[in-house]
N, C-alpha and C. Protein backbone atom coordinates (compact mmCIF):
# COMPACT_ATOMS: atom_id res chain seq x y z
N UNK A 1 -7.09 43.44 -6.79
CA UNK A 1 -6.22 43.71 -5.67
C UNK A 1 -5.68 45.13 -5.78
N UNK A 2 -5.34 45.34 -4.50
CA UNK A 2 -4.67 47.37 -4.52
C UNK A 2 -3.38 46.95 -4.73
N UNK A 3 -2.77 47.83 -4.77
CA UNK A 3 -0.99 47.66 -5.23
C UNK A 3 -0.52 47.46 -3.85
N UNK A 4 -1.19 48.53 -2.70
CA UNK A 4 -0.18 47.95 -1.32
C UNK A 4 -0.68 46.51 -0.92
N UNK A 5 -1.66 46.06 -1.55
CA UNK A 5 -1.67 44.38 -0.91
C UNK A 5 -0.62 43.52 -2.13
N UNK A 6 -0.95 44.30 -3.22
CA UNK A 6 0.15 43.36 -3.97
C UNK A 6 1.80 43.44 -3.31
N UNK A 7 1.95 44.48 -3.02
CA UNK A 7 3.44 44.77 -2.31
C UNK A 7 3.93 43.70 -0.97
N UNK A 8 2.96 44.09 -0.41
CA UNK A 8 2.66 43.67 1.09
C UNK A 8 3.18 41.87 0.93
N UNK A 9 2.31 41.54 -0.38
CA UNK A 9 2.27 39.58 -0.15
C UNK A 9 3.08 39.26 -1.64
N UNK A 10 3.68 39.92 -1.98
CA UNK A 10 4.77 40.23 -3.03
C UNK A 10 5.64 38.43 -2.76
N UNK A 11 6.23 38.68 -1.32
CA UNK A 11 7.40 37.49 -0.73
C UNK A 11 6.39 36.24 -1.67
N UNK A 12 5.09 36.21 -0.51
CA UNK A 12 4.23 35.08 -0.53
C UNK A 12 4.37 34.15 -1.72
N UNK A 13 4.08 35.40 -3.14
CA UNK A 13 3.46 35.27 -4.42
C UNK A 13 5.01 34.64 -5.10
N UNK A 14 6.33 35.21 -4.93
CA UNK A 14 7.48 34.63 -5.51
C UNK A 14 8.15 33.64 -5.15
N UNK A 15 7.04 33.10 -3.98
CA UNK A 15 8.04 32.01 -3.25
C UNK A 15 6.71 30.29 -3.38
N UNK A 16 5.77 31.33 -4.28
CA UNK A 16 4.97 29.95 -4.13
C UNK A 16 3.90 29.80 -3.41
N UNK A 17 3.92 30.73 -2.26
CA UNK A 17 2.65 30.07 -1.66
C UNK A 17 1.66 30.36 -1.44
N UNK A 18 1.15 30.97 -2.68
CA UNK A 18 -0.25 31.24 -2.68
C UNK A 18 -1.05 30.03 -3.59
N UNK A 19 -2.36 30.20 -3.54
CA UNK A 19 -3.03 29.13 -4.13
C UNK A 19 -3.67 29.83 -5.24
N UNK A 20 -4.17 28.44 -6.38
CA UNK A 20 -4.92 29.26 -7.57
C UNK A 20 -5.59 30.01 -7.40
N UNK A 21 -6.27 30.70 -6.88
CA UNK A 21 -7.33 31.86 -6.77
C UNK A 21 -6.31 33.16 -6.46
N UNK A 22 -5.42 33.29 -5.54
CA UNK A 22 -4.84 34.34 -5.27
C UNK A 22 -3.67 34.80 -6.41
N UNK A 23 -3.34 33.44 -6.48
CA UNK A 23 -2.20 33.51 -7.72
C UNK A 23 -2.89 34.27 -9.17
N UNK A 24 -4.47 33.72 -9.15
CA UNK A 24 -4.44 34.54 -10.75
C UNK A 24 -4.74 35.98 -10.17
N UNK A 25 -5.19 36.35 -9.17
CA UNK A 25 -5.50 37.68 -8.82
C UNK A 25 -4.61 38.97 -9.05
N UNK A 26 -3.18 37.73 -8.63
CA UNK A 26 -1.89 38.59 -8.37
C UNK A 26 -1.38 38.81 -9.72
N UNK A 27 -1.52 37.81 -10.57
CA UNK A 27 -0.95 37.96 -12.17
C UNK A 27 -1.78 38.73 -13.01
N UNK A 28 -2.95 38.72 -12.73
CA UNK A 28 -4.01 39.43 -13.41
C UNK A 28 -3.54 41.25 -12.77
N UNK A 29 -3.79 41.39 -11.83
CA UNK A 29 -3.09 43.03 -11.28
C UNK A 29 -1.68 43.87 -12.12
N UNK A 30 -0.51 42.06 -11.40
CA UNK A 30 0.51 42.38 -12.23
C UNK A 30 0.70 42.54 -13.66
N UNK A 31 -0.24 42.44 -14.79
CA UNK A 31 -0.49 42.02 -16.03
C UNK A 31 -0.74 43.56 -16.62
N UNK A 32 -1.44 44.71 -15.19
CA UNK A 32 -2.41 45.58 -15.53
C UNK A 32 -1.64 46.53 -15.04
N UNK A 33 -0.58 46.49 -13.93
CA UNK A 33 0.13 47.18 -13.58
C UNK A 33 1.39 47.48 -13.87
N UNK A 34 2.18 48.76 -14.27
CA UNK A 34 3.40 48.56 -14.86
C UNK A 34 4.30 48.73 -13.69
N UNK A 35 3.79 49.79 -12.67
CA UNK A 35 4.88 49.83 -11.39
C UNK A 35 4.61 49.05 -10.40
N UNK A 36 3.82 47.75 -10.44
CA UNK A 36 3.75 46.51 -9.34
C UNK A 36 4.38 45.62 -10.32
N UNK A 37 4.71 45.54 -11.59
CA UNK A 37 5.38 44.12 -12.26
C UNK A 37 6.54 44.84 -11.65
N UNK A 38 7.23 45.89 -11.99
CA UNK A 38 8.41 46.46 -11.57
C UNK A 38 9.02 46.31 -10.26
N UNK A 39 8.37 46.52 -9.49
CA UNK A 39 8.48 45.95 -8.15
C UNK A 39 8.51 44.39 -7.87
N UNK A 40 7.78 43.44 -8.66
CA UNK A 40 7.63 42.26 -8.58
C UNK A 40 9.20 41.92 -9.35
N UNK A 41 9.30 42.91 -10.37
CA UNK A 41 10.91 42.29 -11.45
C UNK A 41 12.31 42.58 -9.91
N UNK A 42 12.27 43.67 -9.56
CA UNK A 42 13.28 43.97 -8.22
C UNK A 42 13.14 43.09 -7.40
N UNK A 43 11.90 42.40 -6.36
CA UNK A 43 11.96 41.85 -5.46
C UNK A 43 13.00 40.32 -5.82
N UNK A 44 12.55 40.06 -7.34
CA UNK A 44 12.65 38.93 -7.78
C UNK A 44 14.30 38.37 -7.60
N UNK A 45 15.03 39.81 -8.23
CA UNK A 45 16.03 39.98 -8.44
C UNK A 45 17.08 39.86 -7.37
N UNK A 46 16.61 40.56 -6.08
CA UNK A 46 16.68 40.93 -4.94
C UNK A 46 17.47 38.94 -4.66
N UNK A 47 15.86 38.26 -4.50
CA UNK A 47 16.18 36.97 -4.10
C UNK A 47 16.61 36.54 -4.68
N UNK A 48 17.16 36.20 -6.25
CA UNK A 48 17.83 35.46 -6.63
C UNK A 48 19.42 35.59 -6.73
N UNK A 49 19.71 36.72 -6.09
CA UNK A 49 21.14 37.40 -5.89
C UNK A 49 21.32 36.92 -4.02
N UNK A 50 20.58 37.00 -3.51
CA UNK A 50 20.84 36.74 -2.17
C UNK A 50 21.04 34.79 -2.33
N UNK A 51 20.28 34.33 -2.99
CA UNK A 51 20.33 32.83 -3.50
C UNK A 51 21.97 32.40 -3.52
N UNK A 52 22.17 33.30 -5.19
CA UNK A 52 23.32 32.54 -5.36
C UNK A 52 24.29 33.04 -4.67
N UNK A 53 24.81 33.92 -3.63
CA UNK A 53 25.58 34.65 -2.87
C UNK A 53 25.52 33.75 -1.88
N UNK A 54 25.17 32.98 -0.97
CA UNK A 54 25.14 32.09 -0.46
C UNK A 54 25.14 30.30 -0.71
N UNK A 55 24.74 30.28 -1.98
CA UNK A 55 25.24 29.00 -2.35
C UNK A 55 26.61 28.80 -2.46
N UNK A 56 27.10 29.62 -2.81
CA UNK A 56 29.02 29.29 -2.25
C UNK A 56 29.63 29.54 -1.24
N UNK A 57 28.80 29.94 0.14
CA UNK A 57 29.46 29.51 1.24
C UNK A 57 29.60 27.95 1.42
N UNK A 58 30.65 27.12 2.38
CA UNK A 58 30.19 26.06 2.41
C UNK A 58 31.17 26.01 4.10
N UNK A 59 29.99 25.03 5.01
CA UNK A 59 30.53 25.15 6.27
C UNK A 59 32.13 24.20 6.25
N UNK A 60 32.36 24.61 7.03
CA UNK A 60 34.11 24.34 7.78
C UNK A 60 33.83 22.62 7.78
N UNK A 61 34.83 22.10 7.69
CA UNK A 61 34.91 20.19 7.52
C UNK A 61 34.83 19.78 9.06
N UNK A 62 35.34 20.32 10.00
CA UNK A 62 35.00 19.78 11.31
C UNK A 62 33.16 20.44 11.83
N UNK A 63 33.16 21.13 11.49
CA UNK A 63 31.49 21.54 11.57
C UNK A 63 30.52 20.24 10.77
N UNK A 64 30.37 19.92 9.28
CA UNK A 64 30.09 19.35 8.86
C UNK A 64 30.44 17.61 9.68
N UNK A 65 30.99 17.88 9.78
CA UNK A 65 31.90 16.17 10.30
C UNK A 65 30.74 15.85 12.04
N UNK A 66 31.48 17.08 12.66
CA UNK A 66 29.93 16.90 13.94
C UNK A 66 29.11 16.84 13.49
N UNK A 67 28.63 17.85 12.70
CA UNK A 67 26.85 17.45 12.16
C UNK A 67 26.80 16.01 12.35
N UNK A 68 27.46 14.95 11.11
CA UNK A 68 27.12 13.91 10.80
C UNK A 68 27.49 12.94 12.22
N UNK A 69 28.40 13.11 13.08
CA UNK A 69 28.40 12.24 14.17
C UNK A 69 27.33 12.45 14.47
N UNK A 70 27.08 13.59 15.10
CA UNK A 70 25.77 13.97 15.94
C UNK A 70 24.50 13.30 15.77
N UNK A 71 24.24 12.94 14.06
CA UNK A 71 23.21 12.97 13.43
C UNK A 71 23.67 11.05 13.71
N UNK A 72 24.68 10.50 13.35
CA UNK A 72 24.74 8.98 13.57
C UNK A 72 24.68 8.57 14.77
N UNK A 73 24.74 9.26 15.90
CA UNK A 73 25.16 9.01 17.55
C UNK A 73 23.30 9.33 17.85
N UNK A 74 23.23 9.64 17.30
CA UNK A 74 20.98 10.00 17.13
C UNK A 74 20.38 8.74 16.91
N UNK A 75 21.15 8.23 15.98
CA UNK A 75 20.21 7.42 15.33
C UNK A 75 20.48 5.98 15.92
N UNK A 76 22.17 6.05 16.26
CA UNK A 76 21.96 4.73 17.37
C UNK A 76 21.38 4.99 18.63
N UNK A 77 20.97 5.84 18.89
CA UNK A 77 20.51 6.08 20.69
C UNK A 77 19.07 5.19 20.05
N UNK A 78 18.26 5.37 19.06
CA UNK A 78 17.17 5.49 18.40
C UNK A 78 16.90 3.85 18.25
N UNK A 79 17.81 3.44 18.02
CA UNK A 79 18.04 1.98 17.85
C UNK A 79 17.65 1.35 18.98
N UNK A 80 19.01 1.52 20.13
CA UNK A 80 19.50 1.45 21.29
C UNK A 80 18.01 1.36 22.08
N UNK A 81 17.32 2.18 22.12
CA UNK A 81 15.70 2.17 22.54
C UNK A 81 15.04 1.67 22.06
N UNK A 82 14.94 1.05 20.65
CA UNK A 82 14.30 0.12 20.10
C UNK A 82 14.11 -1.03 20.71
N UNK A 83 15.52 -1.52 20.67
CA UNK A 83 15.98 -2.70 20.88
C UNK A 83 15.66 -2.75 22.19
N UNK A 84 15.68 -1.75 23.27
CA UNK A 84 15.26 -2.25 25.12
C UNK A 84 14.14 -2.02 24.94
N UNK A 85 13.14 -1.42 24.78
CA UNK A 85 11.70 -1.63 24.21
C UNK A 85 11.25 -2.80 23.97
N UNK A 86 11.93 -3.79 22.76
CA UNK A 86 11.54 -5.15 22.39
C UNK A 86 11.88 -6.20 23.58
N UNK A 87 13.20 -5.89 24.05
CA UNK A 87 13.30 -6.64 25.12
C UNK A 87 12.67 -6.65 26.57
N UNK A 88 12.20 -5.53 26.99
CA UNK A 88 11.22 -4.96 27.99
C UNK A 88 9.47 -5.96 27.07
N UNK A 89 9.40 -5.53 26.44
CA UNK A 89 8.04 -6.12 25.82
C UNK A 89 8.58 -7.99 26.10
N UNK A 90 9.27 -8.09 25.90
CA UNK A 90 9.16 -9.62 25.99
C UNK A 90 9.25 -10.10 26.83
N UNK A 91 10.48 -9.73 28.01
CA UNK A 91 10.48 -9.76 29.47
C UNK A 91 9.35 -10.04 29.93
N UNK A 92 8.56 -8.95 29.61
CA UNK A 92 6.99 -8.61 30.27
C UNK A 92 6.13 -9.62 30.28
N UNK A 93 6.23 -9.99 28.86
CA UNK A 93 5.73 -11.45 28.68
C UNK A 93 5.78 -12.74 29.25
N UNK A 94 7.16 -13.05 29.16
CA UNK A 94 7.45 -13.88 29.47
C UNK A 94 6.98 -14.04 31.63
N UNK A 95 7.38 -12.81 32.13
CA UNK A 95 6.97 -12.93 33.49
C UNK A 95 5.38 -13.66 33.56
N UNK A 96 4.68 -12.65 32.96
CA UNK A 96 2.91 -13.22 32.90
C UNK A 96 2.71 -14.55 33.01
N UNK A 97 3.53 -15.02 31.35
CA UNK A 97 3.40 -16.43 31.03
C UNK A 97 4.02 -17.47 32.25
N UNK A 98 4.96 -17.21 32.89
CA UNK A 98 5.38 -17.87 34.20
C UNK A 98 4.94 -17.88 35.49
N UNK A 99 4.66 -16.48 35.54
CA UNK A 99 3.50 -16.55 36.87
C UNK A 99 2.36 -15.97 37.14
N UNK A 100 1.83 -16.35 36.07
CA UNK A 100 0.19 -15.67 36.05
C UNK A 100 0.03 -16.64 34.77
N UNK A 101 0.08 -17.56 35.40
CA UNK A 101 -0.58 -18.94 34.24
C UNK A 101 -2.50 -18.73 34.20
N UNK A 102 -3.19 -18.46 35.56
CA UNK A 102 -4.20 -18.63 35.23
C UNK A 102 -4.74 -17.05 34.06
N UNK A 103 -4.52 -16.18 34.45
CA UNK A 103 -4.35 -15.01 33.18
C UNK A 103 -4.30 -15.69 32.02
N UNK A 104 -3.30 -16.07 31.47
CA UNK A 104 -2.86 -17.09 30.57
C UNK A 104 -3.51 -18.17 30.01
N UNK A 105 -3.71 -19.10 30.74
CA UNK A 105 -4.68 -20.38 30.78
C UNK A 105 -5.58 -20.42 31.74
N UNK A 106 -6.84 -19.98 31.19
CA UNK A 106 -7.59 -19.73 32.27
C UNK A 106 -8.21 -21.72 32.96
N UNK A 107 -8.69 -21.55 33.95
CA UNK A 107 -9.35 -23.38 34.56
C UNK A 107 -10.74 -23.22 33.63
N UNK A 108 -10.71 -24.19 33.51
CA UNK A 108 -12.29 -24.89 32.72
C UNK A 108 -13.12 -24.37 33.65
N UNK A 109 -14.23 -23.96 33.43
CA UNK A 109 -15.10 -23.59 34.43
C UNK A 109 -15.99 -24.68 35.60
N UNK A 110 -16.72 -24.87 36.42
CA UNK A 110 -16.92 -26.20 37.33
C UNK A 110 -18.09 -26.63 37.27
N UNK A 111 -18.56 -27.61 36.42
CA UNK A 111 -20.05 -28.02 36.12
C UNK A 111 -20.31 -28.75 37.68
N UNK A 112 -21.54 -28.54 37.68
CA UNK A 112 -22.26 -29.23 39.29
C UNK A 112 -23.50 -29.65 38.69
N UNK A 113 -24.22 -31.03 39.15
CA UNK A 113 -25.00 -31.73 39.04
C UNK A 113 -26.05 -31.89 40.54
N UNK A 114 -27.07 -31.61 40.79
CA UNK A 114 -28.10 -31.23 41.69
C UNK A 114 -28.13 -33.13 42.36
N UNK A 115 -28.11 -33.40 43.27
CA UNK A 115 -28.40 -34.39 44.38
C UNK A 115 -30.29 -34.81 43.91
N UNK A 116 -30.39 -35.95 44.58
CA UNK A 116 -32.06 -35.95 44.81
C UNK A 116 -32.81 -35.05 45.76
N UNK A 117 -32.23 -34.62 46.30
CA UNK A 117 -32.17 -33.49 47.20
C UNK A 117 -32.56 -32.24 47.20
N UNK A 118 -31.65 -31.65 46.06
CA UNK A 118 -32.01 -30.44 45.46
C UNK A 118 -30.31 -29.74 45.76
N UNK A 119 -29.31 -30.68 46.67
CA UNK A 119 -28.57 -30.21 47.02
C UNK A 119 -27.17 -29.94 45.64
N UNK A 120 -26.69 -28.97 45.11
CA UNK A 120 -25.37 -28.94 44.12
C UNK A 120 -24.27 -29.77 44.71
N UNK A 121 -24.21 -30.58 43.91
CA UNK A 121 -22.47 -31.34 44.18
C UNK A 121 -21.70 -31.56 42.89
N UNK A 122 -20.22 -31.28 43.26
CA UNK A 122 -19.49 -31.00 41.80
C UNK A 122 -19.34 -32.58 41.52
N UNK A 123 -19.25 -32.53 40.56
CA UNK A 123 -18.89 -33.62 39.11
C UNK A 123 -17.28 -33.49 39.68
N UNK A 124 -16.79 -35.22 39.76
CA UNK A 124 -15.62 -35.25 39.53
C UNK A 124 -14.96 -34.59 38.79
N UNK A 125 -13.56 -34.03 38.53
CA UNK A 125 -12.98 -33.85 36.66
C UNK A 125 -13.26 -35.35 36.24
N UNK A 126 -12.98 -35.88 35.02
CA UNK A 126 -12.83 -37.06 34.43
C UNK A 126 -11.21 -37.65 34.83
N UNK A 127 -11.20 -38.79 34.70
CA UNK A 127 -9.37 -39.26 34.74
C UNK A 127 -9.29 -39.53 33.36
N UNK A 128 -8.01 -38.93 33.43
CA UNK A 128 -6.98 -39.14 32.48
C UNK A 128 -6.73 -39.93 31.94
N UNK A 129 -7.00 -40.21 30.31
CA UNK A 129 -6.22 -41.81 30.20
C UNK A 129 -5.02 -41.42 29.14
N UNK A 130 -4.63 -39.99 29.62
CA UNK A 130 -3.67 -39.85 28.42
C UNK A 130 -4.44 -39.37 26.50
N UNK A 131 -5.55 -39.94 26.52
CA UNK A 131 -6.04 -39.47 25.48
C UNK A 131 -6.90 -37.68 25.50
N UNK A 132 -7.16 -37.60 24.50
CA UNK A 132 -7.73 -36.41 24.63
C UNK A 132 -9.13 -36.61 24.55
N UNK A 133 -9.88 -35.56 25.16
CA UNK A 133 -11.74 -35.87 26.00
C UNK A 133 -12.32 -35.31 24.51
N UNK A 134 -13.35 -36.32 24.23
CA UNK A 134 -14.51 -35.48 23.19
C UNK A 134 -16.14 -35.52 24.03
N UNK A 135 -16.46 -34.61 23.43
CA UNK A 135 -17.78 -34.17 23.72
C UNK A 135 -18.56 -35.27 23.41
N UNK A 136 -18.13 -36.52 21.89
CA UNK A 136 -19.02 -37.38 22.06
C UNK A 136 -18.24 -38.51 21.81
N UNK A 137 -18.45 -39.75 21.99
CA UNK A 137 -17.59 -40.71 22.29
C UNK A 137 -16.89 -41.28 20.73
N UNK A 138 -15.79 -41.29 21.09
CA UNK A 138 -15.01 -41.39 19.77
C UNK A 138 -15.72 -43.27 19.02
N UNK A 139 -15.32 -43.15 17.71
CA UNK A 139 -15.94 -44.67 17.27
C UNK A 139 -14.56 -45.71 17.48
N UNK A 140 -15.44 -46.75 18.02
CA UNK A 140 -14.28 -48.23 17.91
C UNK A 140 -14.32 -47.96 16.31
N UNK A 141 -12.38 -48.39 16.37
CA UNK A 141 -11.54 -48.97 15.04
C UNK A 141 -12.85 -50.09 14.12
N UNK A 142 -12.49 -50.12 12.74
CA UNK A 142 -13.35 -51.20 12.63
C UNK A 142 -12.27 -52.57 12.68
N UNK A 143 -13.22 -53.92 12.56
CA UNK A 143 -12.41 -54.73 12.63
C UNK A 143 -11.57 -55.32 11.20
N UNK A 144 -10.74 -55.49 10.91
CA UNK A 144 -10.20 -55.93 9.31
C UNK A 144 -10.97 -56.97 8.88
N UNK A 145 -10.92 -56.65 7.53
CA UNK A 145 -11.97 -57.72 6.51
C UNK A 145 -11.30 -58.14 5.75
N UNK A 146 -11.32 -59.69 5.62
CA UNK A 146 -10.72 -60.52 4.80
C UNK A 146 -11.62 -60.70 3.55
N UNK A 147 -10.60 -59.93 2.45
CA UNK A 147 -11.23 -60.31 0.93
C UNK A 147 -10.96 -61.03 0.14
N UNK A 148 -10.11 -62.44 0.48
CA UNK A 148 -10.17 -63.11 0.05
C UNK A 148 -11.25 -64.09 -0.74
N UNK A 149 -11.21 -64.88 -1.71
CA UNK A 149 -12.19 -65.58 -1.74
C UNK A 149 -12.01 -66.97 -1.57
């Protein structure tokens, strides 16, 4: 590296954000150079005086105090939208499920059985006997067996 690129990305290099390749470039220069370490020892100096010169300001108690409303009056709005969100989502639901049953539960589809004819005529539904329909006919109970002898 030239010394004005070492100068130039000087900030970059003391603050971290260069990556391994640039970083050894810059230490390897600085290693070789006595008036770019020098410059690198000032910049250094520079920031760590501007650092602690500002770590003992500290903002005013009503400044700080808004911050934190501000920052809690955020976080319930945050909520606050959560919560009508969930209730909008369920609303939503619930409308469908009440009047848009077939959406919902869709009808069995309508089997038709052909005439001698050739003509389609629908199949009754089945009636109801209160039990539930199988595809194949459920078995009679057996009858009880006496094991006596």
């Amino acid at each position: 590296m030239k010394c004005e690129e070492v100068r130039r990305s000087m900030d970059l290099y003391l603050d971290g954000e260069f990556g391994p390749q640039e970083k050894a470039l810059m230490e390897q220069h600085l290693g070789e150079c006595p008036a770019c370490r020098s410059f690198a020892d000032q910049q250094y100096q520079v920031k760590q005086t501007i650092k602690t010169a500002f770590t003992n300001i500290h903002a005013p108690f009503r400044l700080e105090l808004a911050v934190h409303q501000g920052l809690a009056q955020q976080a319930g709005q945050r909520i606050w939208r959560l919560g009508m969100a969930f209730a909008a989502m369920f609303l939503l639901g619930m409308i469908l499920w009440l009047f848009l049953p077939q959406v919902m539960h869709p009808t069995r589809p309508q089997i038709v059985q052909a005439d001698p004819t050739g003509q389609a005529m629908p199949i009754p539904p089945p009636v109801s006997t209160g039990r539930r329909q199988f595809l194949r006919p459920v078995p009679q109970p057996l009858e009880p067996v006496n094991y006596t002898p």
